[in-house]
Protein backbone atom coordinates (compact mmCIF):
# COMPACT_ATOMS: atom_id res chain seq x y z
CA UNK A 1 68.32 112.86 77.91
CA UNK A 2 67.79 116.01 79.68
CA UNK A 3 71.61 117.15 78.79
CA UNK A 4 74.64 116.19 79.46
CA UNK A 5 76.70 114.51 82.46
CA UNK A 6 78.50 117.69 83.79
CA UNK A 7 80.64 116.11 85.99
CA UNK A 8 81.71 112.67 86.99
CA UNK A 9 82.98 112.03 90.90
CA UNK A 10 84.69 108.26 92.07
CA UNK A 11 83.57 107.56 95.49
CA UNK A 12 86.19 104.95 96.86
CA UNK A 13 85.06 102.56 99.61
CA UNK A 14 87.74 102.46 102.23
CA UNK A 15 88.64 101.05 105.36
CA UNK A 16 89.53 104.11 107.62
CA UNK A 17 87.89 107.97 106.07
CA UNK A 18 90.46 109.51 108.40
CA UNK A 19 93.41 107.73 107.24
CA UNK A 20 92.00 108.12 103.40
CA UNK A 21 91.42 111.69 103.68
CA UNK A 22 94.96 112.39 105.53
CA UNK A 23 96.29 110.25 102.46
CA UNK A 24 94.63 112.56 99.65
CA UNK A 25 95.45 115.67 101.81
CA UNK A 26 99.60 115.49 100.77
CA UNK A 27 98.47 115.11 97.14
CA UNK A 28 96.67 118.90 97.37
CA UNK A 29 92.84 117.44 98.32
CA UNK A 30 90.79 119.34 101.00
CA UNK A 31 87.62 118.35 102.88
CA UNK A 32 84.38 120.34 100.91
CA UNK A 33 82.05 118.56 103.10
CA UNK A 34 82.05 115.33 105.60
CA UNK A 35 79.62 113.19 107.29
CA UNK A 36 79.87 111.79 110.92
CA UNK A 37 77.32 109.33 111.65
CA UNK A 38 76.06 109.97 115.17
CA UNK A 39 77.48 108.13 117.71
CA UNK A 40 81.00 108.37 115.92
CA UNK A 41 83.93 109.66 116.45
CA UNK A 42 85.10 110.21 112.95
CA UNK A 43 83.50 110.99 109.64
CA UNK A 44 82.15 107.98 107.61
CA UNK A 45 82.12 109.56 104.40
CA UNK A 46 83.81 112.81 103.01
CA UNK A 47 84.08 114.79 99.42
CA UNK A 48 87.46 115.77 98.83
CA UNK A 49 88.11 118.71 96.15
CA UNK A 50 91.58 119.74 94.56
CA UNK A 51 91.64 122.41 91.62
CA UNK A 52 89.96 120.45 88.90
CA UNK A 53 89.23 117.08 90.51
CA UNK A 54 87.13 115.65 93.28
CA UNK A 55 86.33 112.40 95.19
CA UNK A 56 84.36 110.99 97.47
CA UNK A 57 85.43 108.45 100.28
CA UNK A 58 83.11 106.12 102.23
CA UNK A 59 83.28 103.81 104.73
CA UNK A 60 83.42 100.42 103.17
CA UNK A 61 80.80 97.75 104.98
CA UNK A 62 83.49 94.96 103.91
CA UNK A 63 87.02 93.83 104.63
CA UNK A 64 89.03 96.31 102.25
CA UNK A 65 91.35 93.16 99.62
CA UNK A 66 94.18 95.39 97.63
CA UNK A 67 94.73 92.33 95.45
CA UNK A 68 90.57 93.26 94.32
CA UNK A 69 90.53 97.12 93.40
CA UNK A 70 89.37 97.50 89.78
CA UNK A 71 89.78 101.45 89.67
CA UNK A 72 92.77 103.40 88.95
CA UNK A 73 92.60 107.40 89.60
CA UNK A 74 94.76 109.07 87.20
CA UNK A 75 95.62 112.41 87.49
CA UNK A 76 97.69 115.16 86.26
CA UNK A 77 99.96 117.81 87.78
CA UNK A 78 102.08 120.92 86.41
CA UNK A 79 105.57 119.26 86.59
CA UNK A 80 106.41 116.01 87.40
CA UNK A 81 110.34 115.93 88.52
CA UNK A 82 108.58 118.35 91.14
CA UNK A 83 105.42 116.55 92.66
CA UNK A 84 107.58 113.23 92.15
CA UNK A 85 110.34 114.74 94.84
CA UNK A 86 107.66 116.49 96.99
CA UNK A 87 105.43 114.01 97.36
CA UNK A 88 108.65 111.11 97.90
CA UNK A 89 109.60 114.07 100.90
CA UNK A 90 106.09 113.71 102.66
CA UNK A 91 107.04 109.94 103.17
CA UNK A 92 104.88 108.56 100.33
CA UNK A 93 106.03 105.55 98.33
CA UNK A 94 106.14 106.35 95.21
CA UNK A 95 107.07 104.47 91.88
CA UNK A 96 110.18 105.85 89.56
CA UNK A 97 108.67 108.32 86.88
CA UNK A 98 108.44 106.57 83.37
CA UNK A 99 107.78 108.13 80.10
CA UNK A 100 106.24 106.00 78.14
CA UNK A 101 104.88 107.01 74.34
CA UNK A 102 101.33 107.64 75.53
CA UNK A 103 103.03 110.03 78.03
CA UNK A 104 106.67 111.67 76.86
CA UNK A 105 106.17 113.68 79.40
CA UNK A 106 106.66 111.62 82.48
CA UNK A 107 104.16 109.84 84.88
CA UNK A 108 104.92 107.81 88.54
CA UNK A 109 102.36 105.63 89.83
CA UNK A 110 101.76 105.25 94.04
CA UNK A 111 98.81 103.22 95.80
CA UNK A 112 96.70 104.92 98.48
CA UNK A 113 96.08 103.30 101.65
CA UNK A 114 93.21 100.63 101.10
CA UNK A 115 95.40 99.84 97.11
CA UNK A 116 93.70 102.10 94.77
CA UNK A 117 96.21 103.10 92.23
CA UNK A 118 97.15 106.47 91.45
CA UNK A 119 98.79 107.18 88.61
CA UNK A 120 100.23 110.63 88.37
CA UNK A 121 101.20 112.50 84.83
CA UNK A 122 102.56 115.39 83.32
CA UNK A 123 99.82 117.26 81.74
């Protein structure tokens, strides 16, 4: 191997990029870089950055099923009570915060618009 993986993006397939990247927008993401497919009116595929995380959204060429995404993003923020209450006062349903023993610290859990689950933690 030539060396070794120096970084490691998920690119989610979802139904609307709009909608997705709106989404990922109240949890501190901004558009690096989008794609709009001539003839549209909206991008089709976008890379999202936040301070030490990124993602990449795409258009998905099938019905979007909840009930069948396999991937859960975790990530972790500065203090929890805070992003919890901030991110419940954007209008975003979020899960009670839990500390379980992997985690003393505290983590909530809230599911983006095509069901991928986010878990959020106390790092």
């Amino acid at each position: 191997m030539a060396g070794p993986i120096r970084s490691f993006i998920p690119h989610a397939f979802v139904r609307d990029v709009p909608t997705s990247i709106a989404f990922y927008e109240r949890l501190g993401f901004t558009v690096g870089n989008s794609f709009t497919p001539d003839g549209a009116d909206a991008p089709g595929w976008a890379w999202l950055s936040s301070e030490r995380g990124d993602l990449m959204l795409g258009t998905a060429r099938e019905p979007i099923d909840p009930a069948q995404q396999r991937v859960v993003f975790y990530a972790y923020c500065d203090d929890i009570a805070a992003t919890h209450a901030e991110l419940a006062g954007a209008g975003l349903k979020v899960d009670p915060i839990t500390k379980p023993f992997y985690n003393p610290g505290g983590e909530f859990q809230l599911t983006d618009p095509d069901g991928y689950l986010i878990w959020i933690a106390q790092i």
